[in-house]
C-alpha atoms as a PDB file:
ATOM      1  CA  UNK A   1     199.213   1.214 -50.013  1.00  0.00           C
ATOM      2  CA  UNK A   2     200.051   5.158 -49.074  1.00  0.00           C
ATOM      3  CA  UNK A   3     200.997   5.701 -45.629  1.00  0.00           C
ATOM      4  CA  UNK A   4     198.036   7.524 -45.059  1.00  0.00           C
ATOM      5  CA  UNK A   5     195.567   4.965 -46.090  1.00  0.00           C
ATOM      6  CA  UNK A   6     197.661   2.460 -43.745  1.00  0.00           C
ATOM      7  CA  UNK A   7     197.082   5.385 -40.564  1.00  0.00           C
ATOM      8  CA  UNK A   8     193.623   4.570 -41.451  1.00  0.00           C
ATOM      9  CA  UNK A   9     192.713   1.037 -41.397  1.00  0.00           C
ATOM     10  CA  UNK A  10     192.265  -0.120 -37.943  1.00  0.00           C
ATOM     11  CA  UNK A  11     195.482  -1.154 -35.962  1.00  0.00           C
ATOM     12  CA  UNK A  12     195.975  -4.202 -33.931  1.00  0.00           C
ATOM     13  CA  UNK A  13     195.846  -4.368 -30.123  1.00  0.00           C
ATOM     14  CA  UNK A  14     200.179  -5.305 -30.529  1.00  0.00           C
ATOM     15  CA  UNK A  15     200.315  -1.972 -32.060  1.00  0.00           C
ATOM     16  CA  UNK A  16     198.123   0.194 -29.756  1.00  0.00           C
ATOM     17  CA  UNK A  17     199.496  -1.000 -26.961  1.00  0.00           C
ATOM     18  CA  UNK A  18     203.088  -0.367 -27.910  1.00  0.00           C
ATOM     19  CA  UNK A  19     201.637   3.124 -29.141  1.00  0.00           C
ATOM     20  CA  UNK A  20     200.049   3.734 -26.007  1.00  0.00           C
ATOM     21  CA  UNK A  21     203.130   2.168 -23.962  1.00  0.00           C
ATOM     22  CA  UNK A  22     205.635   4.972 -25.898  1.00  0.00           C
ATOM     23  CA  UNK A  23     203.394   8.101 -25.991  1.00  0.00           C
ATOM     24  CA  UNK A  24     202.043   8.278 -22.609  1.00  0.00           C
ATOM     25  CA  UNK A  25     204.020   6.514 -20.239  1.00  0.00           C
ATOM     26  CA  UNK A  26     207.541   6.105 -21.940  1.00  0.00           C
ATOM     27  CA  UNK A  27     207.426   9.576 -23.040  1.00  0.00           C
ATOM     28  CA  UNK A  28     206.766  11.311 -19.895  1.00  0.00           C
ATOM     29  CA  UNK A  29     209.285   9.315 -18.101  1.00  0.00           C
ATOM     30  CA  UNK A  30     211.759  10.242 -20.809  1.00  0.00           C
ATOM     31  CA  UNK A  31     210.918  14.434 -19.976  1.00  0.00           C
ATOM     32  CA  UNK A  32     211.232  13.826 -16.015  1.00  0.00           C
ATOM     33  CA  UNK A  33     214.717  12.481 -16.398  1.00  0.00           C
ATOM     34  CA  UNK A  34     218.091  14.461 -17.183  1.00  0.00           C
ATOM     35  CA  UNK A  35     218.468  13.399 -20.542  1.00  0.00           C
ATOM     36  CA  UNK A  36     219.811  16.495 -23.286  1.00  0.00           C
ATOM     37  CA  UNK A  37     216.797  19.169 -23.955  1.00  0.00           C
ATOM     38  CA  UNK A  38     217.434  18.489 -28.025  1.00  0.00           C
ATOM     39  CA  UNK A  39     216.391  14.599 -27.143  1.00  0.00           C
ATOM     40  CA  UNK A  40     213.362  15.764 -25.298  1.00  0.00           C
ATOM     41  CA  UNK A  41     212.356  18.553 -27.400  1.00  0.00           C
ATOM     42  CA  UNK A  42     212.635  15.723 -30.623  1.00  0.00           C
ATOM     43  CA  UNK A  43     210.870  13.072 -28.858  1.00  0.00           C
ATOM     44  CA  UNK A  44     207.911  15.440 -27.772  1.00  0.00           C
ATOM     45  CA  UNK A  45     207.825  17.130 -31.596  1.00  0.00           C
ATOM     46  CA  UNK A  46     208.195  13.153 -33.083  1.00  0.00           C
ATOM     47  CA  UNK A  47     204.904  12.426 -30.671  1.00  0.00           C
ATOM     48  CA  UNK A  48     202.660  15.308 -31.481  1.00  0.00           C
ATOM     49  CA  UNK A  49     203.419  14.580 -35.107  1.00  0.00           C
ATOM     50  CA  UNK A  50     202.207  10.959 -35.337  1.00  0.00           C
ATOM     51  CA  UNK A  51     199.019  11.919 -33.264  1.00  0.00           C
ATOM     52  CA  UNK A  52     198.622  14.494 -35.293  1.00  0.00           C
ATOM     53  CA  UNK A  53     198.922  12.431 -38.706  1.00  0.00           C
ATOM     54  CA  UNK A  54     196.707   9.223 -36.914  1.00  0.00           C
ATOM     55  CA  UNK A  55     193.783  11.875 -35.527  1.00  0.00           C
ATOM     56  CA  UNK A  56     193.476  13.332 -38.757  1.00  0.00           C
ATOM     57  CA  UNK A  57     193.365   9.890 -40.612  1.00  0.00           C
ATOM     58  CA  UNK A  58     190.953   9.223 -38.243  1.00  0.00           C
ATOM     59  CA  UNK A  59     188.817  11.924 -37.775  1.00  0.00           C
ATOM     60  CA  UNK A  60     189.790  12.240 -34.430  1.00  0.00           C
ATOM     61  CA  UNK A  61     189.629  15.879 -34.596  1.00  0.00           C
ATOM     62  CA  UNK A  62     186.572  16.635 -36.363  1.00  0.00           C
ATOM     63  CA  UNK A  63     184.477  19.564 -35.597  1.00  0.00           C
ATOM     64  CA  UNK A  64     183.765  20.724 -32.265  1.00  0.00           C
ATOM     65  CA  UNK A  65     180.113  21.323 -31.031  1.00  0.00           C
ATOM     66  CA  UNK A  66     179.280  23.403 -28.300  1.00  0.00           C
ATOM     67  CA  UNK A  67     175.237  22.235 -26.695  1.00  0.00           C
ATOM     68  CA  UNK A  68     173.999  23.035 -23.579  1.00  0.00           C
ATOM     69  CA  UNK A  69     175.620  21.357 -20.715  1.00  0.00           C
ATOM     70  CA  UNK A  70     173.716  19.186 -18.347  1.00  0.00           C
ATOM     71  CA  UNK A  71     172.262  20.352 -15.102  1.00  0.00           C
ATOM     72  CA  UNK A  72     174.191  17.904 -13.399  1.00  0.00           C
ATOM     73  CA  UNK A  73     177.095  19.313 -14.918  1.00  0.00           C
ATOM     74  CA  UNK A  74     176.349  22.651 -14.098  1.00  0.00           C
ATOM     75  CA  UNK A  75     176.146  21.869 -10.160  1.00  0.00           C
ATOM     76  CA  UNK A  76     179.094  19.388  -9.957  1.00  0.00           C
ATOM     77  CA  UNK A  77     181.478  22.211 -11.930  1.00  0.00           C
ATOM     78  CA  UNK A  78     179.690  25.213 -10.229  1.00  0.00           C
ATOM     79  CA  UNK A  79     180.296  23.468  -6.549  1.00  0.00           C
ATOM     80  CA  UNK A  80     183.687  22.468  -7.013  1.00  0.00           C
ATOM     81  CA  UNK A  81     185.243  25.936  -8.465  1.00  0.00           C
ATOM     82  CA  UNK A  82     183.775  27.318  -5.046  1.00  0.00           C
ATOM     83  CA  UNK A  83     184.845  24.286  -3.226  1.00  0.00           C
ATOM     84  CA  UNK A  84     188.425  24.542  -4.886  1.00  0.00           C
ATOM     85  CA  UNK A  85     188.618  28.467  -4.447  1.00  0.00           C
ATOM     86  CA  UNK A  86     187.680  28.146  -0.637  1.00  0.00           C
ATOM     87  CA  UNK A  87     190.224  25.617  -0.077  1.00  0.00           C
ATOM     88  CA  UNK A  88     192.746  26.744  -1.683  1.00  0.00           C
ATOM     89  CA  UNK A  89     192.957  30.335  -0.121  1.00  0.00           C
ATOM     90  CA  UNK A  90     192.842  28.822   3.231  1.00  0.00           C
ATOM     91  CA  UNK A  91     195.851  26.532   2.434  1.00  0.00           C
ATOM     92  CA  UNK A  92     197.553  29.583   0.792  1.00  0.00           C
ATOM     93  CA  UNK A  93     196.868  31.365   3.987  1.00  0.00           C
ATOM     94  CA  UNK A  94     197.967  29.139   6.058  1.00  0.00           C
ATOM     95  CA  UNK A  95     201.413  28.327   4.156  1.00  0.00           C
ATOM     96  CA  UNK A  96     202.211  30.291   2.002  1.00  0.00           C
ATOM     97  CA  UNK A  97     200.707  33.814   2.583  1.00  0.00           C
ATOM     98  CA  UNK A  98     202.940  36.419   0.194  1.00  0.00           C
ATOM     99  CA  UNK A  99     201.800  34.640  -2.475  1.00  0.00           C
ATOM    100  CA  UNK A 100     198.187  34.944  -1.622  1.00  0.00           C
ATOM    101  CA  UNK A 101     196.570  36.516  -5.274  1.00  0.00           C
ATOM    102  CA  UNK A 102     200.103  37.298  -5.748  1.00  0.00           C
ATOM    103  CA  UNK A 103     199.738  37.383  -9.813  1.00  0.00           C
ATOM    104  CA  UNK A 104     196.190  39.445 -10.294  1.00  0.00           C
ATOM    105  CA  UNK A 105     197.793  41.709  -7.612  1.00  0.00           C
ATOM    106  CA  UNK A 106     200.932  42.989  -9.036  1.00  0.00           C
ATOM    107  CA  UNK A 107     200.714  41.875 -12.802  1.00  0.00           C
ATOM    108  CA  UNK A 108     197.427  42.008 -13.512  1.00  0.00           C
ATOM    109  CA  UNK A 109     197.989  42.354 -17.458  1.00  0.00           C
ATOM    110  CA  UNK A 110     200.434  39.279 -17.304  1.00  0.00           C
ATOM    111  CA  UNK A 111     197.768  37.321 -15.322  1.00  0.00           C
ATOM    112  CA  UNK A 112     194.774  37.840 -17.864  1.00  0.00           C
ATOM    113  CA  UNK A 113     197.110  37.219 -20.478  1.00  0.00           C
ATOM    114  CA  UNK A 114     198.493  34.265 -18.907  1.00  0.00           C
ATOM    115  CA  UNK A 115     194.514  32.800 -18.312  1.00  0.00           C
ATOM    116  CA  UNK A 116     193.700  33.019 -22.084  1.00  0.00           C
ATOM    117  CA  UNK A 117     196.671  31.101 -23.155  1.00  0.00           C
ATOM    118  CA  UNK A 118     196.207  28.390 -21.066  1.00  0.00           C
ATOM    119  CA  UNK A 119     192.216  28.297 -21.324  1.00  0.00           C
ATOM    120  CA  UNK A 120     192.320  28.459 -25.172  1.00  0.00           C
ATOM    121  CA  UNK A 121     196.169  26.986 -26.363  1.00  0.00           C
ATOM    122  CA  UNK A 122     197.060  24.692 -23.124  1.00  0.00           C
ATOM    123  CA  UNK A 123     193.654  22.897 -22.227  1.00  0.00           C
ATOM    124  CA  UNK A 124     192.607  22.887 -25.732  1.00  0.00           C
ATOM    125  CA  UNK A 125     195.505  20.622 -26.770  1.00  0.00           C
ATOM    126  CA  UNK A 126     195.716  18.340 -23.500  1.00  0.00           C
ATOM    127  CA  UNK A 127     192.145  17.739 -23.397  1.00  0.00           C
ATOM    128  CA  UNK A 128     192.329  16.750 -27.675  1.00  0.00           C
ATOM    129  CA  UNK A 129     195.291  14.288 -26.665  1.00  0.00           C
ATOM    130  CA  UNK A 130     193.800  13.073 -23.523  1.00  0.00           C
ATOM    131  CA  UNK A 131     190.407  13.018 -24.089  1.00  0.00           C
ATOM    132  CA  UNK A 132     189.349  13.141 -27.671  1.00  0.00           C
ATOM    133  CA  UNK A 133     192.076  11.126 -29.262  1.00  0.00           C
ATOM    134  CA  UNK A 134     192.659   8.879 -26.446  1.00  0.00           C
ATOM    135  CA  UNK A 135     189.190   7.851 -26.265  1.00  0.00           C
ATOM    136  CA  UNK A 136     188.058   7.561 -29.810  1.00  0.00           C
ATOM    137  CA  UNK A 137     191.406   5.579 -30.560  1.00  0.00           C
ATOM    138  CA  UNK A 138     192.087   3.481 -27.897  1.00  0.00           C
ATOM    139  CA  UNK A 139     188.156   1.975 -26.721  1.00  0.00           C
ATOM    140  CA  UNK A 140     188.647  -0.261 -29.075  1.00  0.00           C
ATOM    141  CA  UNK A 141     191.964  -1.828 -27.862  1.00  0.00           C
ATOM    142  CA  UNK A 142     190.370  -1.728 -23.799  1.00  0.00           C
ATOM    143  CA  UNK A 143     187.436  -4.354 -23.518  1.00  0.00           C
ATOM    144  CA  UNK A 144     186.556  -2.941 -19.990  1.00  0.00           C
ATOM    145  CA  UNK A 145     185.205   1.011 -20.039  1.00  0.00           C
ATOM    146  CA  UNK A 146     186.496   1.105 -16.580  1.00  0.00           C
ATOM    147  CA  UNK A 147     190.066   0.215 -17.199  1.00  0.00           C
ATOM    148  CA  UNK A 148     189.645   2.395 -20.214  1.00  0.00           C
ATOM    149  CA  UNK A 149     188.846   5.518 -17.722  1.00  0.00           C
ATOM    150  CA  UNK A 150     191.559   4.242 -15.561  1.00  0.00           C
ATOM    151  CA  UNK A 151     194.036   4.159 -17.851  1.00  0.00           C
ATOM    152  CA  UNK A 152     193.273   7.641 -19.248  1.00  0.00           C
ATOM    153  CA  UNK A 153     193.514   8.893 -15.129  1.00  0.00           C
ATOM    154  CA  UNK A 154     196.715   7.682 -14.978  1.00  0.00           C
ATOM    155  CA  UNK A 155     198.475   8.863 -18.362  1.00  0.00           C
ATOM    156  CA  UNK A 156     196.855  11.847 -17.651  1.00  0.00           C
ATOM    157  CA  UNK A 157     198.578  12.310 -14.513  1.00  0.00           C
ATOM    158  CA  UNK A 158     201.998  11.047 -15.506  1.00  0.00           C
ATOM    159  CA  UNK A 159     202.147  13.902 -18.176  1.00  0.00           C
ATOM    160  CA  UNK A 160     202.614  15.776 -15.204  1.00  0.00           C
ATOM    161  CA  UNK A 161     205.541  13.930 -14.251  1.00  0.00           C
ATOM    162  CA  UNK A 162     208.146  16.529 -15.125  1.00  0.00           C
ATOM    163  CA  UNK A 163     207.038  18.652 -12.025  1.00  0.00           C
ATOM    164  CA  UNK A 164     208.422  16.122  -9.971  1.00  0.00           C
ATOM    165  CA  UNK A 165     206.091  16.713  -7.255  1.00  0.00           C
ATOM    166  CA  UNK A 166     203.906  14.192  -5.744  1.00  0.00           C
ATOM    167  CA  UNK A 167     200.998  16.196  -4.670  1.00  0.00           C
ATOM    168  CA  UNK A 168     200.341  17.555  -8.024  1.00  0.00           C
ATOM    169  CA  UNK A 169     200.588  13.770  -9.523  1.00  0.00           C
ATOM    170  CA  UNK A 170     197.511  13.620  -7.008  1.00  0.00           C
ATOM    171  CA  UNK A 171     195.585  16.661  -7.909  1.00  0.00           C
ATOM    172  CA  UNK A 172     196.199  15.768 -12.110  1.00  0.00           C
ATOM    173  CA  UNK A 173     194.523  12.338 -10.891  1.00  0.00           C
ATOM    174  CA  UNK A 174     191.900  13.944  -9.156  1.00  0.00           C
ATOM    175  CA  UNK A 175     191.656  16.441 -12.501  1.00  0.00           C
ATOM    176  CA  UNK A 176     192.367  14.009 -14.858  1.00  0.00           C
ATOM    177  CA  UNK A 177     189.429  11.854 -13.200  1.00  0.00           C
ATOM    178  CA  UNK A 178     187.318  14.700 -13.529  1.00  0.00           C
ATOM    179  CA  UNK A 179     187.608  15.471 -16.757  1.00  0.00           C
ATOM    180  CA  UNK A 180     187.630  12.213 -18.419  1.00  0.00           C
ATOM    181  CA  UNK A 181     184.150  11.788 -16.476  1.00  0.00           C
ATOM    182  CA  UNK A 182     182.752  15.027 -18.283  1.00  0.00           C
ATOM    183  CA  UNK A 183     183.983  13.921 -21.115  1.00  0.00           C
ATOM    184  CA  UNK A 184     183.008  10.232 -21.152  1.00  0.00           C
ATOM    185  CA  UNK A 185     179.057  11.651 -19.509  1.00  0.00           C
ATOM    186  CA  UNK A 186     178.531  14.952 -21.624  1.00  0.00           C
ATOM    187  CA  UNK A 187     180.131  13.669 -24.551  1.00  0.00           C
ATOM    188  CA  UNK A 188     181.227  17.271 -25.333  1.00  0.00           C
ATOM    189  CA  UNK A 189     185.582  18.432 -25.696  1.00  0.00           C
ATOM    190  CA  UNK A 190     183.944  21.647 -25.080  1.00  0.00           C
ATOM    191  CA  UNK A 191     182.790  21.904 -22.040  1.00  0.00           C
ATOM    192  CA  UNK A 192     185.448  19.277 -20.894  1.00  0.00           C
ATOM    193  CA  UNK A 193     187.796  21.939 -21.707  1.00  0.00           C
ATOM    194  CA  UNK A 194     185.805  24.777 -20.086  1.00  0.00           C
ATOM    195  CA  UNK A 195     185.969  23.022 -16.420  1.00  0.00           C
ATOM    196  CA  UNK A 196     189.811  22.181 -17.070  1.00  0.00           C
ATOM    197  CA  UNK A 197     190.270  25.643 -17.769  1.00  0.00           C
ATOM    198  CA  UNK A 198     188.302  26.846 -14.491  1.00  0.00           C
ATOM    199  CA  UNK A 199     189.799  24.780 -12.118  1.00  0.00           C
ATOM    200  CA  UNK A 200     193.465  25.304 -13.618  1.00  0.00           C
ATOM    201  CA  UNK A 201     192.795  28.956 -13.520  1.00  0.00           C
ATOM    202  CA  UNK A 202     191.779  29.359  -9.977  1.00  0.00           C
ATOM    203  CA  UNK A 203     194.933  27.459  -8.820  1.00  0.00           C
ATOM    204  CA  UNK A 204     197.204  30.181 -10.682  1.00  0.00           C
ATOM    205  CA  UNK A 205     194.868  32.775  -9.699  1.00  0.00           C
ATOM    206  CA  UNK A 206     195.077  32.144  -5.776  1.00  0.00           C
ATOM    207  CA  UNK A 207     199.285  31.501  -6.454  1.00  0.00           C
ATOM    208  CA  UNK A 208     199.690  27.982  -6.675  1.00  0.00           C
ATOM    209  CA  UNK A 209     200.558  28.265 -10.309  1.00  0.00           C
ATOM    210  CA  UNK A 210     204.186  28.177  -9.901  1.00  0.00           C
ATOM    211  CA  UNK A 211     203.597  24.293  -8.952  1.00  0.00           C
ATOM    212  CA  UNK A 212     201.705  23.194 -11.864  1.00  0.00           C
ATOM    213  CA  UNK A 213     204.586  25.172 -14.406  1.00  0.00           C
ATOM    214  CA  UNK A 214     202.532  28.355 -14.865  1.00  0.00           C
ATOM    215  CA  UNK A 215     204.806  31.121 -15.212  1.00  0.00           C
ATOM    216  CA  UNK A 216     205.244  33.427 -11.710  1.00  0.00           C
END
């Protein structure tokens, strides 16, 4: 039997749970630590390889539709952009005020530039790893939906581990909790990606990018 055609019958719960155990909690823990950049740089590349090989076995990554989103959707993501914006100015304000719109200000070109990567290269891929190929491949190996979510929360946050800053740990949760509830409710990658791309964008917009490893 190929390789390929092994990728593609279903694994056992031993194996996805040492494949979940190495991609997205050993793995992160491995890039927040001091070890040589050619180690880290070969254990990320190694990853994204094998997910790559087992999501196109599995169809993981077939075609994207884009339908209308639902109402509901449209209020919660609509709210919370203004909600987040609001905030987040006043907490800029209040601590850290040079940086204030610091990017669109004085690098305006950089900034837009900056936006479409991350909206179209950055989201895109965490939000196929986190979202599509998490939850297609691993439902199977969680007999709860709930621990399922949770799980996702929490890998999804530890990717984020390499900051090594606690608050943003929190705000990925908060994030990651959002978008695995789009996800899970409108059953759609795209607009998934579209609200992880709003929110992420008004953070570097107001200058809190620097914290989440957008460049300043």
């Amino acid at each position: 039997m190929s390789l390929f055609k092994k990728l593609k019958t279903t694994p056992s719960k031993t194996i996805l749970g040492i494949e979940i155990f190495l991609l997205f909690f050993l793995l992160p823990i491995l890039l927040a630590t001091s070890i040589p950049k050619e180690i880290k740089l070969f254990s990320v590349m190694s990853g994204l390889i094998y997910v790559l090989i087992v999501g196109v076995s599995k169809n993981s990554f077939q075609r994207i539709t884009i339908q209308k989103p639902s109402k509901a959707y449209s209020i919660r993501v609509t709210g919370l952009s203004i909600t987040l914006l609001i905030i987040g100015v006043v907490v800029m304000k209040l601590t850290r005020p040079e940086m204030l719109f610091n990017m669109p200000t004085n690098k305006p070109q950089l900034w837009v530039a900056i936006l479409c990567v991350y909206a179209f290269i950055s989201v895109f891929a965490q939000e196929l790893l986190y979202r599509r190929f998490f939850f297609n491949r691993y439902r199977g190996f969680f007999s709860d939906k709930k621990l399922l979510f949770f799980v996702n929360v929490i890998c999804f946050s530890l990717c984020h581990l390499f900051l090594h800053t606690t608050w943003v740990l929190a705000v990925t949760a908060v994030g990651g909790a959002l978008f695995a509830y789009t996800y899970t409710k409108e059953k759609s990658l795209f607009w998934t990606c579209v609200e992880h791309a709003l929110y992420g964008n008004i953070l570097f917009s107001i200058g809190i990018g620097s914290e989440l490893a957008f460049p300043s």
